[in-house]
PDB file of N, CA and C in Angstrom:
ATOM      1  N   UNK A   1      16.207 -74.968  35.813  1.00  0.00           N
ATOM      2  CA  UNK A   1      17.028 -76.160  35.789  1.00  0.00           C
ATOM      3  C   UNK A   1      18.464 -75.784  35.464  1.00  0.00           C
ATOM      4  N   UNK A   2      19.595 -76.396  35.928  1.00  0.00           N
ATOM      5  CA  UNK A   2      20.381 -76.131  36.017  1.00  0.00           C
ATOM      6  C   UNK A   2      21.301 -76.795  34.419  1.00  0.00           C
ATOM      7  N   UNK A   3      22.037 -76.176  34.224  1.00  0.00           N
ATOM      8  CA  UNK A   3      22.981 -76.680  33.060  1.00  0.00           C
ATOM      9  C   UNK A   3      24.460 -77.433  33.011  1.00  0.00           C
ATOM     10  N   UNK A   4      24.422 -78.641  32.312  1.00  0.00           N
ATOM     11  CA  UNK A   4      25.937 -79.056  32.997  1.00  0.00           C
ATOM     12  C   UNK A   4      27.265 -77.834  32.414  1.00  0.00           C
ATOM     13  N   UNK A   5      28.006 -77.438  33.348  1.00  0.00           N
ATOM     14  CA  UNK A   5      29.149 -76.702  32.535  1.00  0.00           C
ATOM     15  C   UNK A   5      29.143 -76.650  31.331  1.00  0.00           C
ATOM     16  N   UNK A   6      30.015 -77.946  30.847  1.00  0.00           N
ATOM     17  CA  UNK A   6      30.371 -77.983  29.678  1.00  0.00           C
ATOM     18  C   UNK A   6      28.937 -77.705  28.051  1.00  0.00           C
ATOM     19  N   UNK A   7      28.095 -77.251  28.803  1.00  0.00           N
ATOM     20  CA  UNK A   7      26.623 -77.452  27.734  1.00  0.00           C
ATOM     21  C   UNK A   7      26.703 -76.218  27.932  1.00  0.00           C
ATOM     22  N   UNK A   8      27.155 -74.987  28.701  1.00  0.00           N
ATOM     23  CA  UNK A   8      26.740 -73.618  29.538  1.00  0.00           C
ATOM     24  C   UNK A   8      26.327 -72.840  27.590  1.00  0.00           C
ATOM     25  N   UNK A   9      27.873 -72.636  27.083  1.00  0.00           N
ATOM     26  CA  UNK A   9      27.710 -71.785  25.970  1.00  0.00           C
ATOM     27  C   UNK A   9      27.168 -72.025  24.789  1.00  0.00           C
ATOM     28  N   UNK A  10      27.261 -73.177  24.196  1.00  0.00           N
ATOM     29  CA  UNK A  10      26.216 -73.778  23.459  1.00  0.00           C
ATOM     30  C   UNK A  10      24.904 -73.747  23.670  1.00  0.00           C
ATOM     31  N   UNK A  11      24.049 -73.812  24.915  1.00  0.00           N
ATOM     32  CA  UNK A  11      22.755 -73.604  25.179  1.00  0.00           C
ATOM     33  C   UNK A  11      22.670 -72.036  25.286  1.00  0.00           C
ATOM     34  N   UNK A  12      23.614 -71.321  25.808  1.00  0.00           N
ATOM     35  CA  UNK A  12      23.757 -69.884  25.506  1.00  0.00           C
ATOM     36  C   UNK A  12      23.476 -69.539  23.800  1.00  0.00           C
ATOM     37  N   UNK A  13      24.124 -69.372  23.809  1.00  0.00           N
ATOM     38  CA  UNK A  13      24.427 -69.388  21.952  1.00  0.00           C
ATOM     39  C   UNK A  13      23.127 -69.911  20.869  1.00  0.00           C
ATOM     40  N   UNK A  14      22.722 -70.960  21.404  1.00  0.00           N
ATOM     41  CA  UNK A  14      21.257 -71.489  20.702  1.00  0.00           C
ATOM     42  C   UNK A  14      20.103 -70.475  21.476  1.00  0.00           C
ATOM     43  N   UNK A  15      20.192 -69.895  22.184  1.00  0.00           N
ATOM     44  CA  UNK A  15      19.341 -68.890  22.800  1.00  0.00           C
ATOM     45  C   UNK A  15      18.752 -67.848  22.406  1.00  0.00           C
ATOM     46  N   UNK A  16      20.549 -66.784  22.460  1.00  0.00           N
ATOM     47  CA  UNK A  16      20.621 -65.916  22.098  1.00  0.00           C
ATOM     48  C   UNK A  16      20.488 -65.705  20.418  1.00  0.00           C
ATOM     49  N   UNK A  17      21.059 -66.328  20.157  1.00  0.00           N
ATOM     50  CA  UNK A  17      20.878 -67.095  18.032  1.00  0.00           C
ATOM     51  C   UNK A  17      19.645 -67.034  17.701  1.00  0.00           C
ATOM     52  N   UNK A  18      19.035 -67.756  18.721  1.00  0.00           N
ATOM     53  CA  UNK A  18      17.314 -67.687  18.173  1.00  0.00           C
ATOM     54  C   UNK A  18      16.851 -66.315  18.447  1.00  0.00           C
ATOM     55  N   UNK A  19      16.964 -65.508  19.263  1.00  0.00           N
ATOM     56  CA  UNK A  19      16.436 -63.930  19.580  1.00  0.00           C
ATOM     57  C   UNK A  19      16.997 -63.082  18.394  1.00  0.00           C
ATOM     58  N   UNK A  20      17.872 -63.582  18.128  1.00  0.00           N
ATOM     59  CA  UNK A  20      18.692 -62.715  17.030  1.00  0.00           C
ATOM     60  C   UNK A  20      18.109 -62.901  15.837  1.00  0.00           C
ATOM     61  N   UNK A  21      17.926 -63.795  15.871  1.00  0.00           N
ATOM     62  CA  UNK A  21      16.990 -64.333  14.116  1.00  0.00           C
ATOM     63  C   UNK A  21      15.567 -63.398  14.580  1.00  0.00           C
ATOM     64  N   UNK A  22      15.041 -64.305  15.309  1.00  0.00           N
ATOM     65  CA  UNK A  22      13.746 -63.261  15.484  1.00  0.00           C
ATOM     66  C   UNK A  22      13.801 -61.524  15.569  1.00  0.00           C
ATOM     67  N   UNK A  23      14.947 -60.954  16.186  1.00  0.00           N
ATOM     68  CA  UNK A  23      15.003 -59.363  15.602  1.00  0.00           C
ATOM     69  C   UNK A  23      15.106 -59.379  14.116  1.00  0.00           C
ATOM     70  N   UNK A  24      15.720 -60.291  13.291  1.00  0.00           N
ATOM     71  CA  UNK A  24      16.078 -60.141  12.187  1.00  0.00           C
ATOM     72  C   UNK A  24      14.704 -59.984  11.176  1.00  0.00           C
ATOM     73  N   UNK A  25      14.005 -61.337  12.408  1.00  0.00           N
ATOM     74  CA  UNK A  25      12.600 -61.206  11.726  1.00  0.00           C
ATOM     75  C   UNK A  25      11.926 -59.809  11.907  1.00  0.00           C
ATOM     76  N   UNK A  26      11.867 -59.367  12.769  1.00  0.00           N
ATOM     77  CA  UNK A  26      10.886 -57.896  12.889  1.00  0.00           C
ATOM     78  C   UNK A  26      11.334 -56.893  12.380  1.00  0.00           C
ATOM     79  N   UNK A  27      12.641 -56.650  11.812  1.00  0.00           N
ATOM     80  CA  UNK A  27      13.306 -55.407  10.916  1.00  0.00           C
ATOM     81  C   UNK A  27      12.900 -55.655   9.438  1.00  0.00           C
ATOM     82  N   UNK A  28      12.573 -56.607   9.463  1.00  0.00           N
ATOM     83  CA  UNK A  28      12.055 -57.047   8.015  1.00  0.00           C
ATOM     84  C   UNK A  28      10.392 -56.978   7.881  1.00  0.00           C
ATOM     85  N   UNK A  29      10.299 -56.304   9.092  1.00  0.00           N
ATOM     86  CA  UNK A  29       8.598 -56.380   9.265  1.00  0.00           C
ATOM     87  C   UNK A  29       8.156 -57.478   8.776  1.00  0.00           C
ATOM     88  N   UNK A  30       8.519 -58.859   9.541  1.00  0.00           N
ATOM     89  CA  UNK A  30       8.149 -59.985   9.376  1.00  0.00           C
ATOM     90  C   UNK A  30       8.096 -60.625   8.125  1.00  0.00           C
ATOM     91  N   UNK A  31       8.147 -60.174   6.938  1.00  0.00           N
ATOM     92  CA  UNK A  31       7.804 -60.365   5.430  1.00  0.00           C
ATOM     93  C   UNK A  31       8.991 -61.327   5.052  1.00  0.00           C
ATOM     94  N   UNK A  32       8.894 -62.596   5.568  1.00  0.00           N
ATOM     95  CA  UNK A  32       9.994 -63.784   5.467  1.00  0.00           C
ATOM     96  C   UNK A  32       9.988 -64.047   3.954  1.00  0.00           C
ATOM     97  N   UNK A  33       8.996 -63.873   3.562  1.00  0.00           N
ATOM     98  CA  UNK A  33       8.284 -64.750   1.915  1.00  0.00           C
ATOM     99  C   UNK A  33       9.326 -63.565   0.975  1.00  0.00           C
ATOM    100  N   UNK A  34       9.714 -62.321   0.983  1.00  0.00           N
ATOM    101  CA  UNK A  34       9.950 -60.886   0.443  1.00  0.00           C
ATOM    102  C   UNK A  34      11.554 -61.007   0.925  1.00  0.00           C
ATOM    103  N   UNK A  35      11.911 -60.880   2.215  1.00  0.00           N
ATOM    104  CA  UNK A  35      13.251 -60.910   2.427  1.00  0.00           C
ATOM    105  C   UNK A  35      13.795 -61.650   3.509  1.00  0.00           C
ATOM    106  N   UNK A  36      14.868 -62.508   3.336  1.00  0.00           N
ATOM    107  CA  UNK A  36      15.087 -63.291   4.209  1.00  0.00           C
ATOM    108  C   UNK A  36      15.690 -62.526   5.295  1.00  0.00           C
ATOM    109  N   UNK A  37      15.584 -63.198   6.634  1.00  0.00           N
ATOM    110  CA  UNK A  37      16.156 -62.399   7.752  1.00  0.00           C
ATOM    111  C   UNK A  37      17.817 -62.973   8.077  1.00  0.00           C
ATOM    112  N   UNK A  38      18.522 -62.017   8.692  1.00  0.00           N
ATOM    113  CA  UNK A  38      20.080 -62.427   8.444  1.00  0.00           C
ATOM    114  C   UNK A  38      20.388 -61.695   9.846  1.00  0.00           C
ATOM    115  N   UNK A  39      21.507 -62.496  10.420  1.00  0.00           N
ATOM    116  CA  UNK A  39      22.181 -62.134  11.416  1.00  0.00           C
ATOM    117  C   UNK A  39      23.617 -62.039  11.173  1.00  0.00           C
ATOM    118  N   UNK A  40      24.395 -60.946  11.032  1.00  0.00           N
ATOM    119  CA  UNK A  40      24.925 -60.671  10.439  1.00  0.00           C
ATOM    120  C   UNK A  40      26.451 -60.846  11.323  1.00  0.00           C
ATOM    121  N   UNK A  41      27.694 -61.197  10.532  1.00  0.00           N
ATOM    122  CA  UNK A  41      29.078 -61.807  11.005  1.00  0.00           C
ATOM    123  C   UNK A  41      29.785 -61.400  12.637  1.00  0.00           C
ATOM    124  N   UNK A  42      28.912 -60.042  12.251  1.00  0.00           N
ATOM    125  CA  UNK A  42      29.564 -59.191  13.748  1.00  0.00           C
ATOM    126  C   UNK A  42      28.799 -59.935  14.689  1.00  0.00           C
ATOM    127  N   UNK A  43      27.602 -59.672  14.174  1.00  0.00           N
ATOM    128  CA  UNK A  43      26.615 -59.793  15.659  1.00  0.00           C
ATOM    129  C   UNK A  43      26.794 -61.080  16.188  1.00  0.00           C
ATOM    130  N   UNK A  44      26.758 -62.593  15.560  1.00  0.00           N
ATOM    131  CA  UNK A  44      27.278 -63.725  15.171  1.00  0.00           C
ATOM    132  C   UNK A  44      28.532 -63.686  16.604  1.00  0.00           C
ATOM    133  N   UNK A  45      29.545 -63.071  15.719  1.00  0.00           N
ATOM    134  CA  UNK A  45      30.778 -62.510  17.037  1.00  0.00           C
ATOM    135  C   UNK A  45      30.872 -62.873  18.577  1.00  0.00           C
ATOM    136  N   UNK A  46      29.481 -61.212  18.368  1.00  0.00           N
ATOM    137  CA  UNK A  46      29.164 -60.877  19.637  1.00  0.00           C
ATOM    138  C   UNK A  46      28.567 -61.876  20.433  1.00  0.00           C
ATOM    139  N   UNK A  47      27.412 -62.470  19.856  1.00  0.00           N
ATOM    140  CA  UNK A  47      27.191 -63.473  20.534  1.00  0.00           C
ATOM    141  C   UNK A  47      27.800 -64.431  21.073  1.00  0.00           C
ATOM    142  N   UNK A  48      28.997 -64.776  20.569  1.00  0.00           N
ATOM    143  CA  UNK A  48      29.944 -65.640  21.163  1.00  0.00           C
ATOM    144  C   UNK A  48      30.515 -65.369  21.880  1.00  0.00           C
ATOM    145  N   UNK A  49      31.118 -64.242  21.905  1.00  0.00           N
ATOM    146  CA  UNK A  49      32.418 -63.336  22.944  1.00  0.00           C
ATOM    147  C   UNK A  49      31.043 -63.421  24.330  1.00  0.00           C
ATOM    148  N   UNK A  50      30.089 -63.073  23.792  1.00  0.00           N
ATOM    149  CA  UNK A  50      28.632 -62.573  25.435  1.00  0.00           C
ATOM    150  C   UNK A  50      28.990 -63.626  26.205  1.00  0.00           C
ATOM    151  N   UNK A  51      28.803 -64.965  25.172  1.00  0.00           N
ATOM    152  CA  UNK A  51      28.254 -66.532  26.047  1.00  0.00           C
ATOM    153  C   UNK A  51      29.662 -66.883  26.533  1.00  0.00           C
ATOM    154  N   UNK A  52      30.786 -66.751  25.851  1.00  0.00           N
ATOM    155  CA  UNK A  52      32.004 -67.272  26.055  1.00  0.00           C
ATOM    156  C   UNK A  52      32.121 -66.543  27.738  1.00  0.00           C
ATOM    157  N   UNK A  53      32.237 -64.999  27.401  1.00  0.00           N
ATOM    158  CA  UNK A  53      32.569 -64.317  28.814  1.00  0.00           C
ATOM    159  C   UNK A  53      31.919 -64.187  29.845  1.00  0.00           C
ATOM    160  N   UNK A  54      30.353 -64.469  29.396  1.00  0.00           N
ATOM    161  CA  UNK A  54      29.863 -64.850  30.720  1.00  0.00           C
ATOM    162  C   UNK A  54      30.018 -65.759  31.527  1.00  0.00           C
ATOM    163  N   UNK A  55      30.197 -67.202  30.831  1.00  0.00           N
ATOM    164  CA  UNK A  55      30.665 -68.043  31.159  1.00  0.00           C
ATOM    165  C   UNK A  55      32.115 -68.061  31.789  1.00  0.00           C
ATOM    166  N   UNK A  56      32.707 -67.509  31.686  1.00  0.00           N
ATOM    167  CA  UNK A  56      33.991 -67.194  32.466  1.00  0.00           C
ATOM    168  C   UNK A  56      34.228 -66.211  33.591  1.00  0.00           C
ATOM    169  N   UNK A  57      33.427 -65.255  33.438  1.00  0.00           N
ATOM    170  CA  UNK A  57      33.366 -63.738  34.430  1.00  0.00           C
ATOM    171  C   UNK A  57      32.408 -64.673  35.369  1.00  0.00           C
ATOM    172  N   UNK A  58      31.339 -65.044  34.986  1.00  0.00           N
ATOM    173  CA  UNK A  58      30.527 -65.233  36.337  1.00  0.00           C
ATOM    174  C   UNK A  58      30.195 -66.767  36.499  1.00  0.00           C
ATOM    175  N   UNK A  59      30.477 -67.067  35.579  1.00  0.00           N
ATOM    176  CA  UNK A  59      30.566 -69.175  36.231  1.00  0.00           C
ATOM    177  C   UNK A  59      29.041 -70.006  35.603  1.00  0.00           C
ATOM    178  N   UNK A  60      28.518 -69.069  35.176  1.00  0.00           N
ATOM    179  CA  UNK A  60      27.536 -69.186  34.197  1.00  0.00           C
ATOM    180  C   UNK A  60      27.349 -69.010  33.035  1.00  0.00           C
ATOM    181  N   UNK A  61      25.960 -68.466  31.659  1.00  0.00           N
ATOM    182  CA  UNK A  61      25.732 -67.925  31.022  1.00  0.00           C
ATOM    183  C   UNK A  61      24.879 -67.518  30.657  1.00  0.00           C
TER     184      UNK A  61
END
């Protein structure tokens, strides 16, 4: 299904955000109860600069 423009990086971003938490979860060897999982300022970043520039380089994200 297709995405309206203006929704492109935000639905990007809630995507990729969630994959990111979930790595966060498996470096922690899942043990949520022991240590919380964190996505950390850079990566955070990156994710934005990904969704932002894809969205601009190729008309998507």
């Amino acid at each position: 299904a297709r995405v309206a423009p203006e929704l492109r990086v935000d639905v990007r971003l809630f995507q990729q955000g969630g994959l990111a938490t979930l790595n966060a979860i498996r470096r922690i060897d899942y043990d949520v109860w022991r240590e919380r999982p964190t996505v950390g300022r850079w990566r955070k970043l990156r994710l934005l600069l990904d969704a932002w520039l894809g969205m601009r380089v190729r008309g998507t994200s």
